[in-house]
Each structure stands twice: as structure tokens, then as C-alpha cells.
C-alpha atoms as a PDB file:
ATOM      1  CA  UNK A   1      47.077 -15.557-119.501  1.00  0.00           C
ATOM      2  CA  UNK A   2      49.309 -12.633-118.141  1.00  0.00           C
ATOM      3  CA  UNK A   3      50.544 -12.214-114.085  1.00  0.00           C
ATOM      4  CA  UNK A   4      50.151  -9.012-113.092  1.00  0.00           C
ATOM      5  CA  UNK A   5      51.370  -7.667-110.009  1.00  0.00           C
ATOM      6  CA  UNK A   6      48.966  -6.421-107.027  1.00  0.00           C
ATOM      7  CA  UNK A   7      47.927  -3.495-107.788  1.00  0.00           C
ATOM      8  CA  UNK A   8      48.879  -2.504-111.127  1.00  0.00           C
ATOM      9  CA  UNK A   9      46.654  -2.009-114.258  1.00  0.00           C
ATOM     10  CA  UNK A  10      47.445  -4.255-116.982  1.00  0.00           C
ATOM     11  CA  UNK A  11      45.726  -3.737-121.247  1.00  0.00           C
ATOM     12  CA  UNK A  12      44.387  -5.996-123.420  1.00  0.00           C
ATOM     13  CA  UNK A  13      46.356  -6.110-126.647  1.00  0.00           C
ATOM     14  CA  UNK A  14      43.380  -7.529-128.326  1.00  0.00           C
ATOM     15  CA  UNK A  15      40.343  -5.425-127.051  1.00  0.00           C
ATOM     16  CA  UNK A  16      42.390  -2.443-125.163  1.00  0.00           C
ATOM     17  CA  UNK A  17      40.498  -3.071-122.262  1.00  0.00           C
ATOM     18  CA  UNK A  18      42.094  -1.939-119.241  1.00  0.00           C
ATOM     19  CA  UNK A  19      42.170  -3.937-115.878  1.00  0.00           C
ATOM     20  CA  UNK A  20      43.266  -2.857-112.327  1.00  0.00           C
ATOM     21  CA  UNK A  21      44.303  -5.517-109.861  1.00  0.00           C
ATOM     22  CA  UNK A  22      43.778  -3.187-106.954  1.00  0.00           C
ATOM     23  CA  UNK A  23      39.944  -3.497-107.225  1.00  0.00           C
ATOM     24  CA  UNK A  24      40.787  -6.944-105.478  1.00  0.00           C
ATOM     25  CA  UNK A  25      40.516  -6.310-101.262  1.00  0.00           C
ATOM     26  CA  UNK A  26      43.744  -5.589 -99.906  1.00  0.00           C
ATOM     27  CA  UNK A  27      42.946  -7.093 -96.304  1.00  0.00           C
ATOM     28  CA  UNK A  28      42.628 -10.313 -98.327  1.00  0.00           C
ATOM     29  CA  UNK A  29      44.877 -10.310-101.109  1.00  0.00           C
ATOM     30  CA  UNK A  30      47.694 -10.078 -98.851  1.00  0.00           C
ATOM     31  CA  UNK A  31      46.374 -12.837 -96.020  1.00  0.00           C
ATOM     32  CA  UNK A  32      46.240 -15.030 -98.918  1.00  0.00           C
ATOM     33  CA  UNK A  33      49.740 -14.300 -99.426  1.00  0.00           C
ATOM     34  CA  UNK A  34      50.716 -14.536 -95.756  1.00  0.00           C
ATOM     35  CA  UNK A  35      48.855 -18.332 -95.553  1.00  0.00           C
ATOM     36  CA  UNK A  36      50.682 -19.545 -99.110  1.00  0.00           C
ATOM     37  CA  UNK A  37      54.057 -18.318 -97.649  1.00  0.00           C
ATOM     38  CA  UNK A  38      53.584 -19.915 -94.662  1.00  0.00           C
ATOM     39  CA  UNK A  39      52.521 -23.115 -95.928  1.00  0.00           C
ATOM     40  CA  UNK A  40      55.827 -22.899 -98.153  1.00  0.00           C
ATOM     41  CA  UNK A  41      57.999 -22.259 -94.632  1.00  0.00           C
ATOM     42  CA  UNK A  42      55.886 -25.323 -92.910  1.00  0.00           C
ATOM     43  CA  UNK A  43      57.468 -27.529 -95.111  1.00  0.00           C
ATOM     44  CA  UNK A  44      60.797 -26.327 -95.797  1.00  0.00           C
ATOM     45  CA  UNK A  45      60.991 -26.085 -91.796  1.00  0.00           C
ATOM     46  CA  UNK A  46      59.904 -29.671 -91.851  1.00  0.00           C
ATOM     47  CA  UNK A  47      62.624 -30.323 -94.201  1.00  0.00           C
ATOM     48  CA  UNK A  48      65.375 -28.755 -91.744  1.00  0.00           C
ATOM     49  CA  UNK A  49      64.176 -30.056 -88.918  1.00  0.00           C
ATOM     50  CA  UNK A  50      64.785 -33.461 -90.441  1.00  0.00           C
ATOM     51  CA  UNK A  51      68.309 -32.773 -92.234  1.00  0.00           C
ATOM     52  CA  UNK A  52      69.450 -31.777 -88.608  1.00  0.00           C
ATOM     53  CA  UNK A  53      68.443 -34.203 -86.733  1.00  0.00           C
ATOM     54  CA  UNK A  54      69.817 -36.553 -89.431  1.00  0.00           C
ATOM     55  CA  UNK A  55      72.779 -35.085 -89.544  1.00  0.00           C
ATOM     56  CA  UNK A  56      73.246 -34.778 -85.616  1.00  0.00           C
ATOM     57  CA  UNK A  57      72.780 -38.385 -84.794  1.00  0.00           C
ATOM     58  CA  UNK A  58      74.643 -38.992 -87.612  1.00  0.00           C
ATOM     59  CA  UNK A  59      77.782 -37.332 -86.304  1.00  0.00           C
ATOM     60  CA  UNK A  60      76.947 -37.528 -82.576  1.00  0.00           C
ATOM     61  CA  UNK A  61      75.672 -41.176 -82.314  1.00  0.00           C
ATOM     62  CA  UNK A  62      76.843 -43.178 -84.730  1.00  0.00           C
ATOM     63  CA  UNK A  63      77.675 -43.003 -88.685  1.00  0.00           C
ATOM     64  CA  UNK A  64      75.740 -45.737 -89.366  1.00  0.00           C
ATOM     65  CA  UNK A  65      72.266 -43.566 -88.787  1.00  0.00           C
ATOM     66  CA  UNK A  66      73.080 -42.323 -92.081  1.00  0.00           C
ATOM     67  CA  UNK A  67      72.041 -45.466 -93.937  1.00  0.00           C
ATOM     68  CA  UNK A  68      68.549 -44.775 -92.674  1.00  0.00           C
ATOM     69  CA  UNK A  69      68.248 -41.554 -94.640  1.00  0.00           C
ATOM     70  CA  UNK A  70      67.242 -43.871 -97.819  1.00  0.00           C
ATOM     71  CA  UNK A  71      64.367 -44.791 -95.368  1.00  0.00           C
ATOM     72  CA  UNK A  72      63.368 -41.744 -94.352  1.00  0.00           C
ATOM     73  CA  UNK A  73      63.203 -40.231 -97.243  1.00  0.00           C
ATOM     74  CA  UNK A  74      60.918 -42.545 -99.448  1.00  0.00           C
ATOM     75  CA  UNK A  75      58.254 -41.436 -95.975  1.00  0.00           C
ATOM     76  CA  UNK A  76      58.856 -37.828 -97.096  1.00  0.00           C
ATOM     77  CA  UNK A  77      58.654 -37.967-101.004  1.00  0.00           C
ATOM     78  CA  UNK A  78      55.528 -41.034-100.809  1.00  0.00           C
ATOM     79  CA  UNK A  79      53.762 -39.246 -97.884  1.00  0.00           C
ATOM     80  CA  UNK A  80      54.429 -36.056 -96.544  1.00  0.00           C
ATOM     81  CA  UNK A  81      54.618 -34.229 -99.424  1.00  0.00           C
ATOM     82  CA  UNK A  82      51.357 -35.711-101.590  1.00  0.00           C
ATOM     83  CA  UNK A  83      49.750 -34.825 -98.146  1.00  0.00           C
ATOM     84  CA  UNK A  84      51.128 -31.466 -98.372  1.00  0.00           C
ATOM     85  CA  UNK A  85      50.096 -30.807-101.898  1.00  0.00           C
ATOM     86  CA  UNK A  86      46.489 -31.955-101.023  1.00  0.00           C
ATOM     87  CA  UNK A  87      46.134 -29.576 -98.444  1.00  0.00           C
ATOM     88  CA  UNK A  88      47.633 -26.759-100.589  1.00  0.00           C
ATOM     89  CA  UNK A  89      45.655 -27.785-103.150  1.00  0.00           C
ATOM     90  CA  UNK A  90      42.460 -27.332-101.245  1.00  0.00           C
ATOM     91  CA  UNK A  91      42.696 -24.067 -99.586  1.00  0.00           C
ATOM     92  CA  UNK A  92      44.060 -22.693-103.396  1.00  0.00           C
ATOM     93  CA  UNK A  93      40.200 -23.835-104.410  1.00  0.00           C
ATOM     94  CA  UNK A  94      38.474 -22.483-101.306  1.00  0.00           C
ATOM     95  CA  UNK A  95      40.267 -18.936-102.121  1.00  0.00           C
ATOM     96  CA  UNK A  96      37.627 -16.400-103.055  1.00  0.00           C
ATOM     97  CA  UNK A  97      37.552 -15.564-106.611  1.00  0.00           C
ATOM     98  CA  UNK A  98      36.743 -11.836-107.691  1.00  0.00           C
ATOM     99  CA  UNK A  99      34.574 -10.610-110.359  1.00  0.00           C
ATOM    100  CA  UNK A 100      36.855  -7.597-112.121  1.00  0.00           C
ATOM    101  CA  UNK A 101      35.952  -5.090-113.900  1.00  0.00           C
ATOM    102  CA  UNK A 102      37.061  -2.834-117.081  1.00  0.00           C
ATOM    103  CA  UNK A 103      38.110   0.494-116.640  1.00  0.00           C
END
């Protein structure tokens, strides 16, 4: 299977068809794109939003806060992020799928 980028036409080696990728909706090609990014920012700004508060008790508090990071992050890679990949998972299989067509 070949990615081809919105918009563009792409051939078929074997047959010669051709196919455009701009017969897909613009309006929701790209809202699809804007929801998947921001499901990729959720989680990295879940990420930071640990790391510093980690790493200002850490420094600010006490250095011993560190030695709950092994804690922590068992809670993120067992958890959060199977959770995450659910719900990613999910709205990839409720996207709308197009019919294309030769040209």
C-alpha cells in the first residue's frame, strides 16, 4: 500500500489506474488532521506537565521526590498510555472512510 499526500494523484504500476486524493472533502480531511495532532499534543503536554512538576519538587522540596519517579512512571506506561491508545484507537475506526474513484 502507497501514502500519498492530500491532494496529489498517485498511478497504479500494475493497472495504470490513476487516483486523486483530493476527491476526499477538504473540510474533513484536514479536521481529522487537526483532532490526531491534538491528541498527539494532549499527551506529550501530559508528559511535560509531569517532568516539571517532577523536576520542581525535586529541586525545590526535597531530592528525595526523585525516588518516586520509578512510581510514577509504571502509572504512566501501565495506565495512561493503554488508555490513550484506546481512545485513539477508537476515533481512528469511527473516521469516515471514502469510496475513490479512477480517473
Amino acid at each position: 500500500m502507497n501514502q500519498v499526500p492530500y491532494g496529489e494523484t498517485w498511478k497504479c504500476e500494475v493497472c495504470g489506474r490513476r487516483w486523486n486524493t483530493a476527491q476526499i472533502p477538504s473540510e474533513e480531511y484536514w479536521g481529522i488532521m487537526r483532532d490526531m495532532r491534538r491528541m498527539r499534543l494532549s499527551v506529550i503536554g501530559v508528559a511535560v506537565f509531569f517532568a516539571l512538576v517532577f523536576g520542581l519538587l525535586g529541586l525545590l522540596v526535597s531530592p528525595g521526590l526523585f525516588l518516586l519517579l520509578p512510581v510514577v512512571l509504571p502509572i504512566w506506561f501501565i495506565w495512561y498510555m493503554p488508555w490513550w491508545r484506546r481512545k485513539l484507537r477508537s476515533r481512528v475506526r469511527d473516521l469516515p472512510k471514502w469510496k475513490l474513484h479512477p480517473e
